[in-house]
Protein backbone atom coordinates (compact mmCIF):
# COMPACT_ATOMS: atom_id res chain seq x y z
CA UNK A 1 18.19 28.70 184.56
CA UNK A 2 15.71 25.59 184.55
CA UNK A 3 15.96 22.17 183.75
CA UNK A 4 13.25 20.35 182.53
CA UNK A 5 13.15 17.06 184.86
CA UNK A 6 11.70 14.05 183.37
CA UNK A 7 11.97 11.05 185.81
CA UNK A 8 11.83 7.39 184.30
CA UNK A 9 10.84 5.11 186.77
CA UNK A 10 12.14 0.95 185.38
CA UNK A 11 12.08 -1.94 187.45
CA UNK A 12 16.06 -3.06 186.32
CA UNK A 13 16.13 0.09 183.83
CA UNK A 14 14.07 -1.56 181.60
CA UNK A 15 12.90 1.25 180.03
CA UNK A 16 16.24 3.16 179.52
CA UNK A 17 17.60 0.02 177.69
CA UNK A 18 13.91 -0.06 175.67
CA UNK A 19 13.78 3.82 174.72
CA UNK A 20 17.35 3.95 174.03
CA UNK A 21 16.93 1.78 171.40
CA UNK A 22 13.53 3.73 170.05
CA UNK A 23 12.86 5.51 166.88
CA UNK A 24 14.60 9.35 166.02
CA UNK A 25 13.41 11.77 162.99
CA UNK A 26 15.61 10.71 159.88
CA UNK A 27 16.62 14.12 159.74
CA UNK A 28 18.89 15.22 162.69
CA UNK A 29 18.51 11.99 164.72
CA UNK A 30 16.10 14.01 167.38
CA UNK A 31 13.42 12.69 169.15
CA UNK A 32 10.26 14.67 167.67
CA UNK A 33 8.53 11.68 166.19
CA UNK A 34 5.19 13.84 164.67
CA UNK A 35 6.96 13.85 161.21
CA UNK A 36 6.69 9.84 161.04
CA UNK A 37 10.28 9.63 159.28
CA UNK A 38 11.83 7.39 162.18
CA UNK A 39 15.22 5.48 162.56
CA UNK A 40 16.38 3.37 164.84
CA UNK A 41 18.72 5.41 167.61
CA UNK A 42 20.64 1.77 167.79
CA UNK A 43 21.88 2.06 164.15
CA UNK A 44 25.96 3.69 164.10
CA UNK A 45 26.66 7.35 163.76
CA UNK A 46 29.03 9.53 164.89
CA UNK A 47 31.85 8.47 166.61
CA UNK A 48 31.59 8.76 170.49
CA UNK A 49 34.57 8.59 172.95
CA UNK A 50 33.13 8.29 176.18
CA UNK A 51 35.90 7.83 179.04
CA UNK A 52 34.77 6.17 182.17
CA UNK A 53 35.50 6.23 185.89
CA UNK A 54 33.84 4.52 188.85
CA UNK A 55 34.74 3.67 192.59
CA UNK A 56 37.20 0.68 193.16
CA UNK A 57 35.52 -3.07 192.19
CA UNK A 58 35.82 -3.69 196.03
CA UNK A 59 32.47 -5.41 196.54
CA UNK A 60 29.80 -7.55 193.56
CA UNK A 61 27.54 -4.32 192.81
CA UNK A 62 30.71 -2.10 191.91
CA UNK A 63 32.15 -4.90 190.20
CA UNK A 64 28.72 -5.09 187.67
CA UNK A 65 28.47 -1.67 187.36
CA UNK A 66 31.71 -1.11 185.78
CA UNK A 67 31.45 -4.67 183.58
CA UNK A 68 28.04 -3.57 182.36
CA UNK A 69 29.58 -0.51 181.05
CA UNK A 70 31.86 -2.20 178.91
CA UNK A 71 29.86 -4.67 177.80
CA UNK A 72 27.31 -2.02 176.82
CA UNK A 73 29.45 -0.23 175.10
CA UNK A 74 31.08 -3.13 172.99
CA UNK A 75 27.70 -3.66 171.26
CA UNK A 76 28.09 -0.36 169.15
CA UNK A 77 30.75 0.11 166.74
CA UNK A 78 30.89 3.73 167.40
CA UNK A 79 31.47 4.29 170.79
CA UNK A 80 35.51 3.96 171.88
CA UNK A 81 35.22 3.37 175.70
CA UNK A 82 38.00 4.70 177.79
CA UNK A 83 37.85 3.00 181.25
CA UNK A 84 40.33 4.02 183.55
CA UNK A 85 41.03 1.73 187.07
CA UNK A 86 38.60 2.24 189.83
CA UNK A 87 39.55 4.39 193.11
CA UNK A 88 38.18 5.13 196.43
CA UNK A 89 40.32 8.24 196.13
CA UNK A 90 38.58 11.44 194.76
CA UNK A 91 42.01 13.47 194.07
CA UNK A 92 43.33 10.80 191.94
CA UNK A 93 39.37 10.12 190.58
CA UNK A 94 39.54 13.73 190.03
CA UNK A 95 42.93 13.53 187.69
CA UNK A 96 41.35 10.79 185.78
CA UNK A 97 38.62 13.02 184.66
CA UNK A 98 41.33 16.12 183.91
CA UNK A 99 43.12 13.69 181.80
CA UNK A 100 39.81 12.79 179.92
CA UNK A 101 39.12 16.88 179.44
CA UNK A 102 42.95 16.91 178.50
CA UNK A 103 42.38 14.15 175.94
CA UNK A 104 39.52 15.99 174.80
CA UNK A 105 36.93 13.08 174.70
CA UNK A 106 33.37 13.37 173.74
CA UNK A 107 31.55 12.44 177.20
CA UNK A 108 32.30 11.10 180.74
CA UNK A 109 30.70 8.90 182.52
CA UNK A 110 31.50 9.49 186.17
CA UNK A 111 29.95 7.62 189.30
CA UNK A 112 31.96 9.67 191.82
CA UNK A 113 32.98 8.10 195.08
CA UNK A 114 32.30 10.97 196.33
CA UNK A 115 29.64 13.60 194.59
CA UNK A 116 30.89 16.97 196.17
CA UNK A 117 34.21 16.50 195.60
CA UNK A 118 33.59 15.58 191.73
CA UNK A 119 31.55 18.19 191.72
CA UNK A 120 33.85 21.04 190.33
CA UNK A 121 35.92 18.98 187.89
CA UNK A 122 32.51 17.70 186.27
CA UNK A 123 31.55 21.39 186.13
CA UNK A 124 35.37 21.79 184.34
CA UNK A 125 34.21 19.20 182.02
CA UNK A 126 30.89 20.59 180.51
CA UNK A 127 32.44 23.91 180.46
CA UNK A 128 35.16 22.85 178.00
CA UNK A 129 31.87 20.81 176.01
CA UNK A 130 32.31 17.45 176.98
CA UNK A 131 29.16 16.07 178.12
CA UNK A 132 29.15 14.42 181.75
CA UNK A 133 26.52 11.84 182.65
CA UNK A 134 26.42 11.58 186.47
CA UNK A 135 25.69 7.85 187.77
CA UNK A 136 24.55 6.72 190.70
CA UNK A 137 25.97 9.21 193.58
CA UNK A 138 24.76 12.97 193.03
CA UNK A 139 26.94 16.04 192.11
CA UNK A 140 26.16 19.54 194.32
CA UNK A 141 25.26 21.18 191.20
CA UNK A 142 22.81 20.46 188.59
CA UNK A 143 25.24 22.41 185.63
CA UNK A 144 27.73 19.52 186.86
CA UNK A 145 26.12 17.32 184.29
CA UNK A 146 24.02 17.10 181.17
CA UNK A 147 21.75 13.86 182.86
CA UNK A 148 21.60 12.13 185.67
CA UNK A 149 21.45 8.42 186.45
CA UNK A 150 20.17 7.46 189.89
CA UNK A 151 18.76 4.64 191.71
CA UNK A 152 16.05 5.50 193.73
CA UNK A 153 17.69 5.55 197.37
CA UNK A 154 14.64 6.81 199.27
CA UNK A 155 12.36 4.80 197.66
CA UNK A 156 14.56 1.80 198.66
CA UNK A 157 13.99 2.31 202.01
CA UNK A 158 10.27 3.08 201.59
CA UNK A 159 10.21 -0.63 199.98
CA UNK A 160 11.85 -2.26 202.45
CA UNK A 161 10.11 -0.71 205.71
CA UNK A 162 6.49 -1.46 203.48
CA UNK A 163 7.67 -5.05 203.35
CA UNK A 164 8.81 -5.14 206.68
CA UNK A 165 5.63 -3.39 208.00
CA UNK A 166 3.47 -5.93 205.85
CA UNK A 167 5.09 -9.28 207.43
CA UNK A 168 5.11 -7.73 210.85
CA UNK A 169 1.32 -6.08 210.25
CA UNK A 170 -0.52 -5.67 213.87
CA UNK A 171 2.72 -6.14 215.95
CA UNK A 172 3.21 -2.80 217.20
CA UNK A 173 6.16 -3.80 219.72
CA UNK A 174 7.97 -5.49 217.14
CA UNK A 175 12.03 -4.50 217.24
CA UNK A 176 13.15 -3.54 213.67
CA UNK A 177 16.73 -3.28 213.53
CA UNK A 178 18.96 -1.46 210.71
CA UNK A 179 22.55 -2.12 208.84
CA UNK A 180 23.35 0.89 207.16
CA UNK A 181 26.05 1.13 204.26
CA UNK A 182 28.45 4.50 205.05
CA UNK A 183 26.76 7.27 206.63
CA UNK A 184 28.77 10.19 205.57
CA UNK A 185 27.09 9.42 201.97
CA UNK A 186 23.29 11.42 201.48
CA UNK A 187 22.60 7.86 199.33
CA UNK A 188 22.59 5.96 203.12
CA UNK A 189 21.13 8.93 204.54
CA UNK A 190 18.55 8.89 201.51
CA UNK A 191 17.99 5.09 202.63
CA UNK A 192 17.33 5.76 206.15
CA UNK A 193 14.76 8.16 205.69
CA UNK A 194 12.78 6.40 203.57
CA UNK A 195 12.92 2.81 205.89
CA UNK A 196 12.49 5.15 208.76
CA UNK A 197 9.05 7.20 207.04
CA UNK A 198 7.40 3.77 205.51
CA UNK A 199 8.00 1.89 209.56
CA UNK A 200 6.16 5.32 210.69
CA UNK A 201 3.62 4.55 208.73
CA UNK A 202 2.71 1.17 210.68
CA UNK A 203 3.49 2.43 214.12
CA UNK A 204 7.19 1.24 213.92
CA UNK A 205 10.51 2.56 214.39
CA UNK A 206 14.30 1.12 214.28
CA UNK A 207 15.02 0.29 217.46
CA UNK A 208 18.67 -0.58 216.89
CA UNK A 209 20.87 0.66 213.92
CA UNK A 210 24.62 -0.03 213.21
CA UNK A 211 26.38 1.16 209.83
CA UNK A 212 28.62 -0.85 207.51
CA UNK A 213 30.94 0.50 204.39
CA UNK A 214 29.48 -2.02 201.95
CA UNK A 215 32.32 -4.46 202.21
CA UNK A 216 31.76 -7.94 203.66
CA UNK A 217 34.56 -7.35 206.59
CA UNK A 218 32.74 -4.31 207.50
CA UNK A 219 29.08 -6.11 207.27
CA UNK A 220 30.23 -8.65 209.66
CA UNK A 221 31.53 -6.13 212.01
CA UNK A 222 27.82 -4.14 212.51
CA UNK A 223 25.82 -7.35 212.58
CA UNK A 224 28.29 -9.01 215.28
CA UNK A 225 27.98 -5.43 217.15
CA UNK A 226 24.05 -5.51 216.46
CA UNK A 227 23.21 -9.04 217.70
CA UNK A 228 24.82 -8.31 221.08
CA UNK A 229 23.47 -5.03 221.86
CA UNK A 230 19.76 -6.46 220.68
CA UNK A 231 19.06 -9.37 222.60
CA UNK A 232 15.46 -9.47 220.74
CA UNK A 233 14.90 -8.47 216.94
CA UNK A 234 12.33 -9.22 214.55
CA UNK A 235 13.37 -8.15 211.15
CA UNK A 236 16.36 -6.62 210.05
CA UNK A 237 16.82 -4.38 207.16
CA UNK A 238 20.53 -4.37 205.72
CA UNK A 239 21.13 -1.62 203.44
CA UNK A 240 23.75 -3.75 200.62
CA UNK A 241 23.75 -7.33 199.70
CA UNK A 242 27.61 -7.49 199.55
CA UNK A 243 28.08 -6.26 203.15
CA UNK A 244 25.06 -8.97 203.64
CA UNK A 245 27.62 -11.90 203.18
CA UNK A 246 29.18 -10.52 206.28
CA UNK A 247 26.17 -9.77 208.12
CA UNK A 248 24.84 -13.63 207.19
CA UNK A 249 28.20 -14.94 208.71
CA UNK A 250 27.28 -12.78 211.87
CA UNK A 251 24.09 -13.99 212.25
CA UNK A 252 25.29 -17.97 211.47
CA UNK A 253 27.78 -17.51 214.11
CA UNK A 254 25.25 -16.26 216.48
CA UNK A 255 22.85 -19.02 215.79
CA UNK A 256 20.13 -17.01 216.38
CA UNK A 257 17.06 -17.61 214.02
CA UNK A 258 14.25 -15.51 215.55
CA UNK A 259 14.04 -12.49 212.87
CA UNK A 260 13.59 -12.59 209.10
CA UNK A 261 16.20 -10.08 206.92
CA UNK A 262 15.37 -7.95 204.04
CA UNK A 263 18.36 -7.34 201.80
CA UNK A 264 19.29 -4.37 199.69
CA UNK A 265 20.76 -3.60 196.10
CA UNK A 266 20.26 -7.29 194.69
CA UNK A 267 22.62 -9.93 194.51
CA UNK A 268 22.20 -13.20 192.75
CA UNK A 269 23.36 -15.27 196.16
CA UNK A 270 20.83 -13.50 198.81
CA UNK A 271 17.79 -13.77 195.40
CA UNK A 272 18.70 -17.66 195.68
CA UNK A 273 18.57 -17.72 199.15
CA UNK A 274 15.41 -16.11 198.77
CA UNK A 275 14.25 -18.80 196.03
CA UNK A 276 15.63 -21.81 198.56
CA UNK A 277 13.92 -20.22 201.57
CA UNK A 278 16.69 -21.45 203.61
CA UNK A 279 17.95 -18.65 205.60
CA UNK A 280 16.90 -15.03 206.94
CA UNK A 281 16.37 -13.75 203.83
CA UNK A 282 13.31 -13.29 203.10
CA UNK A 283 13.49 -10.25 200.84
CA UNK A 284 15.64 -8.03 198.56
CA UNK A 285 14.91 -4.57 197.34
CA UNK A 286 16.75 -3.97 193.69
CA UNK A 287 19.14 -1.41 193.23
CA UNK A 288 20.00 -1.53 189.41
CA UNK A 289 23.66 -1.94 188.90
CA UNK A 290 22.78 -1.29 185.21
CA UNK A 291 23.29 2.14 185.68
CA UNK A 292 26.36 2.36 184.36
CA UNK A 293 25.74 1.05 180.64
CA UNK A 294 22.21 3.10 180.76
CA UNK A 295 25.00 6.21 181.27
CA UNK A 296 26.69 4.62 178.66
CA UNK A 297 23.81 4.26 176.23
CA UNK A 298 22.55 8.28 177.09
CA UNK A 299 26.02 9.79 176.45
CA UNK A 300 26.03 8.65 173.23
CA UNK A 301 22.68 9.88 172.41
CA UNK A 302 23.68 13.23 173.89
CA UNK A 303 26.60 13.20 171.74
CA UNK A 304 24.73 12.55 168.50
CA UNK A 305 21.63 14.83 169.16
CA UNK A 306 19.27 12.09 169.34
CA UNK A 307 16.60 11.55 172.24
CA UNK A 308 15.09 9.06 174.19
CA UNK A 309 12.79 7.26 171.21
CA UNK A 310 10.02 6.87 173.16
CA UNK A 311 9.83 10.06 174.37
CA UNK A 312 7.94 13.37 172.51
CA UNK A 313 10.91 15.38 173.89
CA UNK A 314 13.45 15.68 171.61
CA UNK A 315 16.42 15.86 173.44
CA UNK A 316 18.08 13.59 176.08
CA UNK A 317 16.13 13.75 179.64
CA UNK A 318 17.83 15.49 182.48
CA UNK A 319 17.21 12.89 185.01
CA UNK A 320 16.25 9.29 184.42
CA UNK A 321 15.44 7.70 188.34
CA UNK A 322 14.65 3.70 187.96
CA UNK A 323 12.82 1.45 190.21
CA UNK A 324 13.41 0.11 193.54
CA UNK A 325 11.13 -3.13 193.30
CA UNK A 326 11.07 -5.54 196.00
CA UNK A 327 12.33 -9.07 195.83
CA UNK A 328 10.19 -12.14 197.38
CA UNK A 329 9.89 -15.96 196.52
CA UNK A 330 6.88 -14.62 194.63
CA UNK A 331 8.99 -12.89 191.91
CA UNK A 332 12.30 -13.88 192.49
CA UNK A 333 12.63 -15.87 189.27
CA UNK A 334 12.05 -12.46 187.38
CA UNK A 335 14.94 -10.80 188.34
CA UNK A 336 18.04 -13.58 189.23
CA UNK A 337 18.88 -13.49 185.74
CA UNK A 338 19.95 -9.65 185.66
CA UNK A 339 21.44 -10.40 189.23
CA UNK A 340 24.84 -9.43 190.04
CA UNK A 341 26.93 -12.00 192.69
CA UNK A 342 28.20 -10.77 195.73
């Protein structure tokens, strides 16, 4: 069987939150728009239970996802949001989403801590009809979920080694070092690639790479580790802003000053670091932590037949990818107000 694959590409999932809120046939609520009747998707309908599950709220991104949810879905009076607490554990993630099939709700939102092993309960889930919007980390099979939400990993690290490559343009022995987030997930792997590709590009390479788990403990850790086996480095790409705090704390202690940083995911304290120009940040490359209320908004559309308004295709997309924009003193005042703190 195949999917039709529509990718979105949004700097912040702007145009998720714009076409979600688009114009539907009066009819059925569908998204073929040649008739000219038109409503607005926003307006209530049918109500939606959507029950939601995400990783633990151990680090700022996490944290937003899962608030940006709820918030999304307390601006329509006919979606009930379910939210159960957030684990690092997929068996007990994996009850959580048996108890929403038990419960019978109308969608799930999952962003599995881990995609493979979510995988077969999410296939559980569509089986018995509930429709499963996937956020963030992939499940192993595309009949896992009716659509997908993803940042673009890849084409995070493709930003940050094109950034990197333009500040460090005609120095071809310049050491590039690399913080990874966990490297048993294909999202870091995803993120590597694409850093490692764009540096090719220019005649670079990482010299020196150290992984993290995304936590500020663990971010200190690497860097501390990274500093003393590099006793030169010119730019450093770190893969998550929240593991950044530690990684900044590393670097302050080492009181070294000779590289510049480029940051990853977002956060509002590394974007006014950026704005200040007082430390080694000198960029950030955006991963949305919107995702979650976008997965919000397209479950209830899937739920009451309607489509993306400013699409021709009437029903919901299978895959909506958004932006990975990078952040500079240029732009920075853009995007600090949809910034989430570490």
């Amino acid at each position: 069987m195949q999917f039709k694959r529509i990718t979105l590409l949004a700097a912040a999932s702007a145009l998720v939150l714009t076409a979600c809120t688009g114009n539907t046939p009066e009819n059925n609520g569908g998204g073929n728009q040649s008739g000219g009747v038109k409503v607005a998707n926003d307006e209530p309908g049918k109500k939606v239970v959507i029950g939601f599950s995400a990783p633990a709220a151990d680090h700022g991104w996490m944290a937003a996802i899962t608030d940006a949810a709820k918030k999304e879905a307390g601006k329509y009076s006919d979606v009930e949001l379910r939210v159960v607490e957030g684990t690092n554990d997929p068996n007990l993630q994996i009850s959580q989403v048996e108890t929403f099939i038990n419960d019978k709700v109308d969608a799930i939102v999952l962003l599995p801590f881990d995609g493979a092993a979510l995988t077969p309960v999410a296939l559980k889930a569509m089986k018995a009809g509930i429709t499963v919007i996937n956020v963030d980390r992939r499940f192993d099979s595309p009949f896992a979920a009716r659509s997908t939400v993803l940042g673009d990993n890849y084409g995070m690290g493709v930003s940050a080694g094109t950034y990197v490559c333009e500040r460090l343009k005609g120095k071809t022995d310049a050491v590039v070092a690399e913080i990874a987030g966990i490297d048993s997930l294909p999202l870091t792997q995803d993120r590597s690639k694409g850093f490692a590709e764009a540096l090719a590009g220019c005649g670079l390479k990482v010299s020196n790479r150290v992984a993290a788990e995304f936590t500020v403990e663990s971010g200190e850790k690497a860097a501390a580790n990274l500093l003393q086996a590099a006793r030169k480095i010119d730019a450093i790409w770190n893969h998550d802003d929240d593991q950044g705090v530690g990684v900044t704390a590393a670097i302050k202690n080492s009181g070294r000053s000779e590289f510049f940083m480029v940051g990853g995911a977002g956060s509002a304290n590394v974007m006014r670091e950026i704005k200040a120009d007082n430390g080694p940040h000198k960029a950030t490359v955006i991963y949305p932590s919107t995702q979650g209320a976008d997965g919000i908004r397209l479950a209830r559309l899937a739920v009451q037949n309607k489509s993306l308004g400013d699409l021709v295709e009437v029903e919901v997309p299978r895959e909506v990818q958004l932006y990975a924009p990078v952040v500079t003193k240029d732009n920075v005042d853009r995007y600090l107000p949809t910034a989430f703190e570490s």
